[in-house]
N, C-alpha and C. Protein backbone atom coordinates (compact mmCIF):
# COMPACT_ATOMS: atom_id res chain seq x y z
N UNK A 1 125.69 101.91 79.25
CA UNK A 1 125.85 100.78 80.18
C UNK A 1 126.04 99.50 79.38
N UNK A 2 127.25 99.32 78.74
CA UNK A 2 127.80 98.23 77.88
C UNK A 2 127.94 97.33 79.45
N UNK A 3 128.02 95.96 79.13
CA UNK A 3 128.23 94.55 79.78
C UNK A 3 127.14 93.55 79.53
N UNK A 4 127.84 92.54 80.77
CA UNK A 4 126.90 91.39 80.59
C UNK A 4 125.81 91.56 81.21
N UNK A 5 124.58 90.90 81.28
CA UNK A 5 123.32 91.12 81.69
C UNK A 5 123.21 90.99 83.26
N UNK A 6 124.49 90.32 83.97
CA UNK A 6 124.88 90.55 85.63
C UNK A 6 125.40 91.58 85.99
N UNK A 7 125.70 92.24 84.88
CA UNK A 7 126.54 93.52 85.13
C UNK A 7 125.52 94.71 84.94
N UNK A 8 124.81 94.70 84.55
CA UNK A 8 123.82 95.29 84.38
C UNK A 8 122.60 95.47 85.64
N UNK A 9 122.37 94.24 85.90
CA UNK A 9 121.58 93.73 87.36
C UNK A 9 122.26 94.26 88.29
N UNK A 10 123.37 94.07 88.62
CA UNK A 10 124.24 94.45 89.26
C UNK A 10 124.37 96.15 89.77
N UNK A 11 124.38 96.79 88.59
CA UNK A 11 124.30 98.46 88.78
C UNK A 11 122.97 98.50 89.22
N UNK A 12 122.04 98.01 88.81
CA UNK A 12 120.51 98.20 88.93
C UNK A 12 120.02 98.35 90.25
N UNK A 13 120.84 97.12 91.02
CA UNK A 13 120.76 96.72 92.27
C UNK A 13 121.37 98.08 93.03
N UNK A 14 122.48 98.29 92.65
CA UNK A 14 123.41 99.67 93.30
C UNK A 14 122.14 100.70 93.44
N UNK A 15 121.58 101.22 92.28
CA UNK A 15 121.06 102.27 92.37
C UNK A 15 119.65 101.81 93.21
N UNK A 16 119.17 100.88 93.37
CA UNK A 16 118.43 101.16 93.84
C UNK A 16 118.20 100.72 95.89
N UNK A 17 119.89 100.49 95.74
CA UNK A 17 120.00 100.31 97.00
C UNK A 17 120.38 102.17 97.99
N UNK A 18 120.93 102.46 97.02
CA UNK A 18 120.92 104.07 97.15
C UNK A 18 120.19 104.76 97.37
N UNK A 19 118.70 104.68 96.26
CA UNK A 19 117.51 105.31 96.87
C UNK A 19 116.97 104.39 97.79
N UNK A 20 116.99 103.17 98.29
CA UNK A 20 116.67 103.30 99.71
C UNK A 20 117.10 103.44 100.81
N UNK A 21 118.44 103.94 100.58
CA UNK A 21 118.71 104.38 101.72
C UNK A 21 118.44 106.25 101.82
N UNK A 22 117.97 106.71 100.53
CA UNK A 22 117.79 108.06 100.37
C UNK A 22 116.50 108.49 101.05
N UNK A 23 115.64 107.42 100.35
CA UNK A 23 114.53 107.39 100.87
C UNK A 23 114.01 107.27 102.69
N UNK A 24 114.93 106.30 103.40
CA UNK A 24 114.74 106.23 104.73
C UNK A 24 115.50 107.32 105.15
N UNK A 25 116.57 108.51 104.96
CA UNK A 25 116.74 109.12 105.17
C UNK A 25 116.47 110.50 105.55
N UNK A 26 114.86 110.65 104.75
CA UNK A 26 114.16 111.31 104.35
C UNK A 26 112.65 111.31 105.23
N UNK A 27 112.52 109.85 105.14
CA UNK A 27 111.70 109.70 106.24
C UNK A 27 111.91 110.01 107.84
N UNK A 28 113.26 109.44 107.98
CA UNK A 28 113.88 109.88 109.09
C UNK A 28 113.21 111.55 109.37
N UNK A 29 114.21 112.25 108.31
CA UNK A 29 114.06 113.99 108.42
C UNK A 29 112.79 114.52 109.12
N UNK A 30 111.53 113.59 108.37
CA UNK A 30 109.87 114.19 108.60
C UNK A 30 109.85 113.99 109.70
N UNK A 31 110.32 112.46 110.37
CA UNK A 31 109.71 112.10 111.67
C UNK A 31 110.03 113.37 112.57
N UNK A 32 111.78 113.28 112.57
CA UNK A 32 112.58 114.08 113.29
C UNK A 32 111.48 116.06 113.52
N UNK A 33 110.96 116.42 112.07
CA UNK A 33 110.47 117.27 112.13
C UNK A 33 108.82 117.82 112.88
N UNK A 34 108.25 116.02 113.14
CA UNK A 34 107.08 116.31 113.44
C UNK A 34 106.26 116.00 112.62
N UNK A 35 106.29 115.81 110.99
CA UNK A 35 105.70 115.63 109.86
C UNK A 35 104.48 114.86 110.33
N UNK A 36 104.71 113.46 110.65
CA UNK A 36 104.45 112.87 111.27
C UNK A 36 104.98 111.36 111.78
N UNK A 37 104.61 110.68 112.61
CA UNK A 37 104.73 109.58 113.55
C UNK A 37 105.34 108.60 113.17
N UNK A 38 106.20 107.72 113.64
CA UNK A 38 106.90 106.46 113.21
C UNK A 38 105.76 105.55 112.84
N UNK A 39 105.10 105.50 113.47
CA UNK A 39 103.63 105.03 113.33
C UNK A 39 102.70 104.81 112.29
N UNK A 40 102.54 106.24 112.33
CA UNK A 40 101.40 106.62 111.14
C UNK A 40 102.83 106.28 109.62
N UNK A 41 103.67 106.15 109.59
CA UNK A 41 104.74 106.10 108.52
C UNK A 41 104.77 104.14 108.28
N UNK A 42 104.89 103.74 109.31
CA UNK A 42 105.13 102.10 109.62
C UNK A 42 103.87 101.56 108.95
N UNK A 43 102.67 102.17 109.72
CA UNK A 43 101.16 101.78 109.44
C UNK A 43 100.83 101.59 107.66
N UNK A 44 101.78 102.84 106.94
CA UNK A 44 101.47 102.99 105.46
C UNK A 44 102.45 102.39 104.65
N UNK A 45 103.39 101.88 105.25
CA UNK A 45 104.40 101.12 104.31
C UNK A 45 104.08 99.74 104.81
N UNK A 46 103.26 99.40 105.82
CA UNK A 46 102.98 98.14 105.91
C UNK A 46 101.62 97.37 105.10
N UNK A 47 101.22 98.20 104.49
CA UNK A 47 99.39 98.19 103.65
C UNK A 47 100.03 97.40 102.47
């Protein structure tokens, strides 16, 4: 990962806009499955 230090930030930002959308995707899956609750999920990312 040769560039300038915005270019760099820049990818950084990419990837980690990726895993969150991987990540809510995922959450999605559990709810969808029953895992558990929008709720009990909301309740622990809000702590």
């Amino acid at each position: 990962a040769s560039g300038s230090p915005s270019e760099l930030l820049k990818s950084v930002e990419d990837v980690q806009r990726k895993e969150v959308a991987a990540l809510k995707a995922m959450v999605e899956l559990l709810i969808e499955k029953g895992v558990f609750s929008r709720e009990e999920y909301l309740a622990k990312v809000k702590r």
